[in-house]
PDB file of N, CA and C in Angstrom:
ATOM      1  N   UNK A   1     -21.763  25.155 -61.746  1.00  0.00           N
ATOM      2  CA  UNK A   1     -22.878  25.106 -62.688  1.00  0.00           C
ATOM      3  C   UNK A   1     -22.686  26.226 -63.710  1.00  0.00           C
ATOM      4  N   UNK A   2     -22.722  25.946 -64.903  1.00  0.00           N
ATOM      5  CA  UNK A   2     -22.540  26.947 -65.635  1.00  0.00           C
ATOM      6  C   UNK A   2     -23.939  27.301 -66.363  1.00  0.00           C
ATOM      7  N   UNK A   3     -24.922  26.796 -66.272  1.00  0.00           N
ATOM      8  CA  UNK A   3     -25.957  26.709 -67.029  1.00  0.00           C
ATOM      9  C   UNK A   3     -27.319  26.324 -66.303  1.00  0.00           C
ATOM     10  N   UNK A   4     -28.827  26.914 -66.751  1.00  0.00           N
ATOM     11  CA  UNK A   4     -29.548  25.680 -65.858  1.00  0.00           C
ATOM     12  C   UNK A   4     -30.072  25.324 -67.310  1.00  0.00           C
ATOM     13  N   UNK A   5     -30.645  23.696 -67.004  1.00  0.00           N
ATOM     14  CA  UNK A   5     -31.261  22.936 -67.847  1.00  0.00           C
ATOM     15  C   UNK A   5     -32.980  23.180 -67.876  1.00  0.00           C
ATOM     16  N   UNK A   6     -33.396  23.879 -67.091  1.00  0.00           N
ATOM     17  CA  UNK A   6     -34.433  24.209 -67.079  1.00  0.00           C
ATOM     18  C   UNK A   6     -34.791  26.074 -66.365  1.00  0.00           C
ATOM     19  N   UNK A   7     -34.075  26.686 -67.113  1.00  0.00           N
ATOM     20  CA  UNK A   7     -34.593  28.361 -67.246  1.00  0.00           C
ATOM     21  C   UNK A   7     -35.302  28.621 -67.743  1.00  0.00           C
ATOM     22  N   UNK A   8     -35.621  30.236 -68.307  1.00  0.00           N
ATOM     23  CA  UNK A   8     -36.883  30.739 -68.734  1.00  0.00           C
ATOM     24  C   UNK A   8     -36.648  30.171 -70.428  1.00  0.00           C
ATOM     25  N   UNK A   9     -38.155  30.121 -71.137  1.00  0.00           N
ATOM     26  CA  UNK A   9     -38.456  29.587 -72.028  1.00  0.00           C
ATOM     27  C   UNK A   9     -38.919  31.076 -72.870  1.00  0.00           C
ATOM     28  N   UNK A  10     -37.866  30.825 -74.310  1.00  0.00           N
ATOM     29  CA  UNK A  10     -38.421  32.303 -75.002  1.00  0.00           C
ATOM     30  C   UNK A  10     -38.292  31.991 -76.221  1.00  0.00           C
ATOM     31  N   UNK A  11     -38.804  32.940 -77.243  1.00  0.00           N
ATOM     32  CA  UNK A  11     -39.203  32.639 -78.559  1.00  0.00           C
ATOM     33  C   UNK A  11     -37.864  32.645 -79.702  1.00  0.00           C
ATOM     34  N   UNK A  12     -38.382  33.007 -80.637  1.00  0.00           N
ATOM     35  CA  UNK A  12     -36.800  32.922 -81.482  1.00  0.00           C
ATOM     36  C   UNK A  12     -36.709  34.338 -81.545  1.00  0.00           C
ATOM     37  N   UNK A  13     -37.354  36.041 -80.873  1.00  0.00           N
ATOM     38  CA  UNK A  13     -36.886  36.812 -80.697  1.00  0.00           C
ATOM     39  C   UNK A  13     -36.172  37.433 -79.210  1.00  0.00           C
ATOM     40  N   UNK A  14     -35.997  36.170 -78.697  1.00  0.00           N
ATOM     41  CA  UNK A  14     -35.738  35.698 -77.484  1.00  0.00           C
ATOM     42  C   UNK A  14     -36.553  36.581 -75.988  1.00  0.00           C
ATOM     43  N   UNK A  15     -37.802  37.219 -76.621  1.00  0.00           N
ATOM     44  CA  UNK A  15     -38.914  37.099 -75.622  1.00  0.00           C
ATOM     45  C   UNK A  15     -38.952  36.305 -74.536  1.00  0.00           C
ATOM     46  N   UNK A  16     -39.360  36.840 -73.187  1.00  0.00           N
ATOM     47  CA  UNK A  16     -39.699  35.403 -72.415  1.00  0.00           C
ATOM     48  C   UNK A  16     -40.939  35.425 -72.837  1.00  0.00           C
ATOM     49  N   UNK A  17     -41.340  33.670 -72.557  1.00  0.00           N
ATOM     50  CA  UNK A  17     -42.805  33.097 -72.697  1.00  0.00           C
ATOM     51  C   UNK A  17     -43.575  33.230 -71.180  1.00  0.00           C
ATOM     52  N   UNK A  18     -45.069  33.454 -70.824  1.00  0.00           N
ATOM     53  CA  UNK A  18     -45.245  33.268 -69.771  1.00  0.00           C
ATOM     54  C   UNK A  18     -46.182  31.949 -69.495  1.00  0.00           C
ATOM     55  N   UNK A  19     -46.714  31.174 -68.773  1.00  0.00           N
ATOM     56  CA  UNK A  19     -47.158  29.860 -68.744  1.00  0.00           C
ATOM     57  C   UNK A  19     -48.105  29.782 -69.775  1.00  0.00           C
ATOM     58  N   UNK A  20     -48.101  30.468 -70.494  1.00  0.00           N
ATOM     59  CA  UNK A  20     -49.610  29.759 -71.752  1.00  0.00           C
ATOM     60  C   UNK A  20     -48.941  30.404 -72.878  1.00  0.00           C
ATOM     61  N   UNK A  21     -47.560  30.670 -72.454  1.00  0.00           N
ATOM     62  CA  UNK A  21     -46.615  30.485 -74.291  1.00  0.00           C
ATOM     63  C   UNK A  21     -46.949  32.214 -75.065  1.00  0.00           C
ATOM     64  N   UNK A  22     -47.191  33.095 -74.095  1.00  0.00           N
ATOM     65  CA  UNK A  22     -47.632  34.358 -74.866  1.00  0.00           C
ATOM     66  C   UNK A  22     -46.501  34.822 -74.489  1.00  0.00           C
ATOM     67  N   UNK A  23     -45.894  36.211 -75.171  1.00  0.00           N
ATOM     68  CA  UNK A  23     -44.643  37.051 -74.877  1.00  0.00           C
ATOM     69  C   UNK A  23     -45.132  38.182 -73.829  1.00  0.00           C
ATOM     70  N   UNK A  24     -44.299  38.159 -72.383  1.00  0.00           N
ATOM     71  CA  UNK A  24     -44.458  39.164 -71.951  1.00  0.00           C
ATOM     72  C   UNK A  24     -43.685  40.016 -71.959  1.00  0.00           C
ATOM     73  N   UNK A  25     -44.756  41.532 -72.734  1.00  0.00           N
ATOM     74  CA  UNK A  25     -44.168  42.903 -73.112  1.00  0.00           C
ATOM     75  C   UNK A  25     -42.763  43.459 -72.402  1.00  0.00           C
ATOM     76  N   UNK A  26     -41.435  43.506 -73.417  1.00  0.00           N
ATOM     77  CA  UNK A  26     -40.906  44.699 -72.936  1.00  0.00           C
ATOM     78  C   UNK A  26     -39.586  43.480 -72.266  1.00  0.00           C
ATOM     79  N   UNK A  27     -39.926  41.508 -71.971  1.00  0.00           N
ATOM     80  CA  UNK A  27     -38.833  41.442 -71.369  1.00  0.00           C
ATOM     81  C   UNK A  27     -38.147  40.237 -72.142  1.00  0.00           C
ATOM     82  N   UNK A  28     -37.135  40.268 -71.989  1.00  0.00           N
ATOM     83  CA  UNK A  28     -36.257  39.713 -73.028  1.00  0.00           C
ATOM     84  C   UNK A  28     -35.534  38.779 -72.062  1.00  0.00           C
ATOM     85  N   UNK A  29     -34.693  37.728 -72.827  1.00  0.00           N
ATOM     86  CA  UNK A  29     -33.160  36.493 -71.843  1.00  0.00           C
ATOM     87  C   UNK A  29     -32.562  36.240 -73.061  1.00  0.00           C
ATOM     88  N   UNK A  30     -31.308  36.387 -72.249  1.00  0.00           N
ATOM     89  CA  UNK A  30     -30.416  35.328 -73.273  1.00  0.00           C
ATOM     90  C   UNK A  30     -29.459  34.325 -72.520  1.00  0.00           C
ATOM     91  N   UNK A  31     -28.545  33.836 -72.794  1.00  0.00           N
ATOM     92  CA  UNK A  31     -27.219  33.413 -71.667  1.00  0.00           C
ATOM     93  C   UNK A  31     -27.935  32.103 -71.007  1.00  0.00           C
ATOM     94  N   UNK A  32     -27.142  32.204 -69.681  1.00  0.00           N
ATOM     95  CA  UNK A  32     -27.115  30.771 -68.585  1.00  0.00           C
ATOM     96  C   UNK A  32     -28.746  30.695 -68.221  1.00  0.00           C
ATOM     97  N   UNK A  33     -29.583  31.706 -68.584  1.00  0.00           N
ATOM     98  CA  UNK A  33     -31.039  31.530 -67.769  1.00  0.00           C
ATOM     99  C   UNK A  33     -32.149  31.360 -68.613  1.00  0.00           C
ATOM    100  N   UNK A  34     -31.469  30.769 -69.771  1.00  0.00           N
ATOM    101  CA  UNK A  34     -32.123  30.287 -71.079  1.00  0.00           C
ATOM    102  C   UNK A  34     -32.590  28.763 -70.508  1.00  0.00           C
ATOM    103  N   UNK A  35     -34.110  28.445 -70.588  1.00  0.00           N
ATOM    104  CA  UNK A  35     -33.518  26.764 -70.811  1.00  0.00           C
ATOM    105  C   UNK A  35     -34.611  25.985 -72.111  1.00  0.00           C
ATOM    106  N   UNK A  36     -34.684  24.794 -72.057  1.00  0.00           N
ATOM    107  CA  UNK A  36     -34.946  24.056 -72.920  1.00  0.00           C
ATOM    108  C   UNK A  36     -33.902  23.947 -74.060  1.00  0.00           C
ATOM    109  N   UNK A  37     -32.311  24.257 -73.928  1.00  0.00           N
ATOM    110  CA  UNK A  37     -31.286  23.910 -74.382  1.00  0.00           C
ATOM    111  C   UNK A  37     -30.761  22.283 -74.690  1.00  0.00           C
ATOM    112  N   UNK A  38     -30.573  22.397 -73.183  1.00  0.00           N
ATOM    113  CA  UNK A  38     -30.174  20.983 -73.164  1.00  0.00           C
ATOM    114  C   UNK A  38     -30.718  19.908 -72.214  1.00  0.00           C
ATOM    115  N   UNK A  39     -30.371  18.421 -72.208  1.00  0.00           N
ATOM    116  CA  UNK A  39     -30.729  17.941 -71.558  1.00  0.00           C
ATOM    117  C   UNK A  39     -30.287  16.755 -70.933  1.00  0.00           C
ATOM    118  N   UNK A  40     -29.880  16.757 -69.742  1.00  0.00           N
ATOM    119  CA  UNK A  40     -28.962  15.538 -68.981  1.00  0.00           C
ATOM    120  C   UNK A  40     -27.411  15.972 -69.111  1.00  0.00           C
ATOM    121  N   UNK A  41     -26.917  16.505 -70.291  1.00  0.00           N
ATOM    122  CA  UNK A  41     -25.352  16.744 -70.444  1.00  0.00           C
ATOM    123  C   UNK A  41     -25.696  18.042 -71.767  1.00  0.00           C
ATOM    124  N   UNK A  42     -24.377  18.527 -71.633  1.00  0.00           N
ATOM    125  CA  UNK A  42     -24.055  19.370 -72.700  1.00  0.00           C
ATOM    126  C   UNK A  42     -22.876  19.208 -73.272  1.00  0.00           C
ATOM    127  N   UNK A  43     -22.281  19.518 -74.458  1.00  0.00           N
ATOM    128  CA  UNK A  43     -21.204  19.965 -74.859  1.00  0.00           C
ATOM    129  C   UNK A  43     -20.581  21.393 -74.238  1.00  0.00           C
ATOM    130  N   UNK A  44     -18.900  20.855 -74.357  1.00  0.00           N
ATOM    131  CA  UNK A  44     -18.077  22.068 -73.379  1.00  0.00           C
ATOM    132  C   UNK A  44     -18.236  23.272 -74.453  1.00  0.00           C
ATOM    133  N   UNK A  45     -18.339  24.655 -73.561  1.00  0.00           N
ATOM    134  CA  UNK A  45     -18.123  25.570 -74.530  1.00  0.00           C
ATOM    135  C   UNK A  45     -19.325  26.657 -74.958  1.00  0.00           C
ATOM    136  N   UNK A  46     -20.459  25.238 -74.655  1.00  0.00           N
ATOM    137  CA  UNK A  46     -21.555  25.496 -75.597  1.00  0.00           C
ATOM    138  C   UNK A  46     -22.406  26.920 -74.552  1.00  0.00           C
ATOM    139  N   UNK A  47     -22.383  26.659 -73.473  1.00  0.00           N
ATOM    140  CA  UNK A  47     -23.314  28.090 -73.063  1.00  0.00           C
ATOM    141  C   UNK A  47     -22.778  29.079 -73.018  1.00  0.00           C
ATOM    142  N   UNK A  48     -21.360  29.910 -73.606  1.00  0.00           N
ATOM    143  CA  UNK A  48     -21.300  30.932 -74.098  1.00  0.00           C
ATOM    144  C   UNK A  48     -21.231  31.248 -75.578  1.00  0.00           C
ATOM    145  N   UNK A  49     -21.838  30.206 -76.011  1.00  0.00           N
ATOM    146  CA  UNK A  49     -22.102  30.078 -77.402  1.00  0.00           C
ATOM    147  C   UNK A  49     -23.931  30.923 -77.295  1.00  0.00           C
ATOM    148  N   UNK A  50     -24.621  29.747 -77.028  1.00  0.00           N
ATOM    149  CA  UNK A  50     -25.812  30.076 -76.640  1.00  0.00           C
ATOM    150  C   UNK A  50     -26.113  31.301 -76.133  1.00  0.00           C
ATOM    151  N   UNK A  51     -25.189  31.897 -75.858  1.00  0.00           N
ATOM    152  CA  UNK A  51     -25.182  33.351 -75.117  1.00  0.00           C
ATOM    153  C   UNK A  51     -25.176  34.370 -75.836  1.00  0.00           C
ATOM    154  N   UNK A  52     -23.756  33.868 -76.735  1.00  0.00           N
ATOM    155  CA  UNK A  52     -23.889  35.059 -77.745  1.00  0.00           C
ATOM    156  C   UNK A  52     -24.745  35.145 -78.581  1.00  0.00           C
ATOM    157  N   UNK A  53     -25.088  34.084 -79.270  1.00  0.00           N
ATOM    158  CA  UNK A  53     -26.289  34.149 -79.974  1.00  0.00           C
ATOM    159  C   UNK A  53     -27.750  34.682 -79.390  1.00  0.00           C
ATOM    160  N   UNK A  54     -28.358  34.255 -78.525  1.00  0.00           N
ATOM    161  CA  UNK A  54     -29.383  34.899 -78.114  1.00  0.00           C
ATOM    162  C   UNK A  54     -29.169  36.076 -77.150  1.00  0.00           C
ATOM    163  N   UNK A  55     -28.222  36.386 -76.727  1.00  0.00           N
ATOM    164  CA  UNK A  55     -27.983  37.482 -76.620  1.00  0.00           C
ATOM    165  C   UNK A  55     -28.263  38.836 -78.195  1.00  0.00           C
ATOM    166  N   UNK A  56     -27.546  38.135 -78.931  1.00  0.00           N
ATOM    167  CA  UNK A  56     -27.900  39.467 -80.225  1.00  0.00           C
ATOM    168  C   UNK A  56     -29.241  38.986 -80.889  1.00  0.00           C
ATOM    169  N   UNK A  57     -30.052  38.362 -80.289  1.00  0.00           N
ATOM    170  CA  UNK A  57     -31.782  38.032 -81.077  1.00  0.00           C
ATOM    171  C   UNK A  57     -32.285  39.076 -80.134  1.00  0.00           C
ATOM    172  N   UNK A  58     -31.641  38.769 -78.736  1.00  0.00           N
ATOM    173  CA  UNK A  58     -32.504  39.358 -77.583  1.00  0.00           C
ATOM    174  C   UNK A  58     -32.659  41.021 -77.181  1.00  0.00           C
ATOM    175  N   UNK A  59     -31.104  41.088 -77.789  1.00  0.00           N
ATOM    176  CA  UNK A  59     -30.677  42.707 -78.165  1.00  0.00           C
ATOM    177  C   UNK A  59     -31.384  43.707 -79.144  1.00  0.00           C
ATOM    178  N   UNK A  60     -31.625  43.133 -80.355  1.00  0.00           N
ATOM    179  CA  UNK A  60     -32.419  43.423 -81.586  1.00  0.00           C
ATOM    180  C   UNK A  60     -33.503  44.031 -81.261  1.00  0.00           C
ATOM    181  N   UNK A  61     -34.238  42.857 -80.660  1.00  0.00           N
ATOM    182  CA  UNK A  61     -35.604  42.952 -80.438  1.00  0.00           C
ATOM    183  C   UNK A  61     -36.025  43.673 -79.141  1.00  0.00           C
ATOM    184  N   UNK A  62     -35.275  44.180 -78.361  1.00  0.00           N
ATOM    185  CA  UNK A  62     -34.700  45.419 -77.807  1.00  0.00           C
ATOM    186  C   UNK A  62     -34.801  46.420 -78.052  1.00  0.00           C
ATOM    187  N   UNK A  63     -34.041  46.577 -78.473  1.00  0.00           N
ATOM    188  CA  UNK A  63     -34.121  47.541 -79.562  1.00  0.00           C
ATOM    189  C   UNK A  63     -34.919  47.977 -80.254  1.00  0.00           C
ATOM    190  N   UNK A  64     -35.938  47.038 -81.199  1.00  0.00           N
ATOM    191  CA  UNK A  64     -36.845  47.207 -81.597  1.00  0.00           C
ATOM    192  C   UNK A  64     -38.071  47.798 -81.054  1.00  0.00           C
ATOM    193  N   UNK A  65     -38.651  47.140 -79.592  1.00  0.00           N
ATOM    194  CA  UNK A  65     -39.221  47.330 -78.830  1.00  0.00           C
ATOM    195  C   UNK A  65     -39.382  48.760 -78.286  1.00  0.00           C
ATOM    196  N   UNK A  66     -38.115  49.329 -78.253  1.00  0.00           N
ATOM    197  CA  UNK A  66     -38.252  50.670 -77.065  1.00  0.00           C
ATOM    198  C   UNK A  66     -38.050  51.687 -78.268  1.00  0.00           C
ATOM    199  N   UNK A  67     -38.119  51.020 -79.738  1.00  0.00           N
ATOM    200  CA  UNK A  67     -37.768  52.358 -80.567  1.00  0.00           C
ATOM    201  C   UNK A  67     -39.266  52.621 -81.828  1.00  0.00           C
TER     202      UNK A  67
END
Protein backbone atom coordinates (compact mmCIF):
# COMPACT_ATOMS: atom_id res chain seq x y z
CA UNK A 1 0.00 0.00 0.00
CA UNK A 2 1.52 3.05 -0.75
CA UNK A 3 -1.20 5.43 0.07
CA UNK A 4 -4.61 5.45 1.98
CA UNK A 5 -7.66 6.55 0.00
CA UNK A 6 -9.25 7.73 2.90
CA UNK A 7 -6.65 9.72 5.47
CA UNK A 8 -6.80 12.86 7.27
CA UNK A 9 -8.68 15.65 5.45
CA UNK A 10 -6.82 19.22 5.38
CA UNK A 11 -7.12 22.56 3.92
CA UNK A 12 -5.06 24.11 1.14
CA UNK A 13 -2.60 25.19 4.06
CA UNK A 14 -2.52 21.65 4.65
CA UNK A 15 -4.05 21.99 8.26
CA UNK A 16 -5.81 18.97 9.49
CA UNK A 17 -9.67 19.42 9.51
CA UNK A 18 -11.46 18.09 12.60
CA UNK A 19 -15.15 16.54 12.07
CA UNK A 20 -17.02 19.90 11.53
CA UNK A 21 -14.22 21.09 8.94
CA UNK A 22 -12.45 23.63 11.54
CA UNK A 23 -8.43 23.63 11.65
CA UNK A 24 -6.97 22.09 14.58
CA UNK A 25 -4.29 24.53 16.08
CA UNK A 26 -0.65 23.88 15.60
CA UNK A 27 -1.24 20.39 13.40
CA UNK A 28 -0.38 19.97 10.02
CA UNK A 29 -0.16 16.40 7.09
CA UNK A 30 1.18 15.97 4.10
CA UNK A 31 2.32 12.58 2.18
CA UNK A 32 0.61 8.90 2.29
CA UNK A 33 -1.88 10.11 5.28
CA UNK A 34 -3.45 12.69 3.14
CA UNK A 35 -6.81 11.50 1.83
CA UNK A 36 -9.62 12.60 -0.34
CA UNK A 37 -6.91 12.28 -3.20
CA UNK A 38 -8.01 9.59 -4.88
CA UNK A 39 -10.44 7.20 -5.55
CA UNK A 40 -10.73 3.37 -6.46
CA UNK A 41 -7.18 3.66 -8.45
CA UNK A 42 -4.44 6.11 -8.81
CA UNK A 43 -1.85 6.99 -11.18
CA UNK A 44 1.87 5.47 -10.64
CA UNK A 45 4.14 7.93 -9.11
CA UNK A 46 1.52 10.12 -7.99
CA UNK A 47 1.83 9.88 -3.98
CA UNK A 48 5.23 11.15 -3.86
CA UNK A 49 4.13 13.78 -5.91
CA UNK A 50 1.31 14.62 -3.53
CA UNK A 51 3.89 14.55 -0.93
CA UNK A 52 6.04 16.91 -2.08
CA UNK A 53 3.67 19.27 -2.70
CA UNK A 54 1.78 19.31 0.47
CA UNK A 55 4.50 18.66 2.22
CA UNK A 56 5.93 22.41 1.30
CA UNK A 57 2.07 24.01 1.94
CA UNK A 58 2.32 22.03 5.18
CA UNK A 59 5.90 23.23 5.97
CA UNK A 60 5.12 27.00 5.32
CA UNK A 61 2.38 27.12 7.36
CA UNK A 62 4.62 25.70 9.96
CA UNK A 63 6.48 27.81 9.96
CA UNK A 64 4.24 30.39 9.98
CA UNK A 65 2.47 29.13 12.91
CA UNK A 66 5.35 28.76 15.51
CA UNK A 67 6.88 32.14 14.27
Amino acid sequence: MTFTFGGLQINTKGEVQDMTDQSIPGLYAAGELVGGLFYENYPGGTGLMSGSVFGKLAGESAADYVS
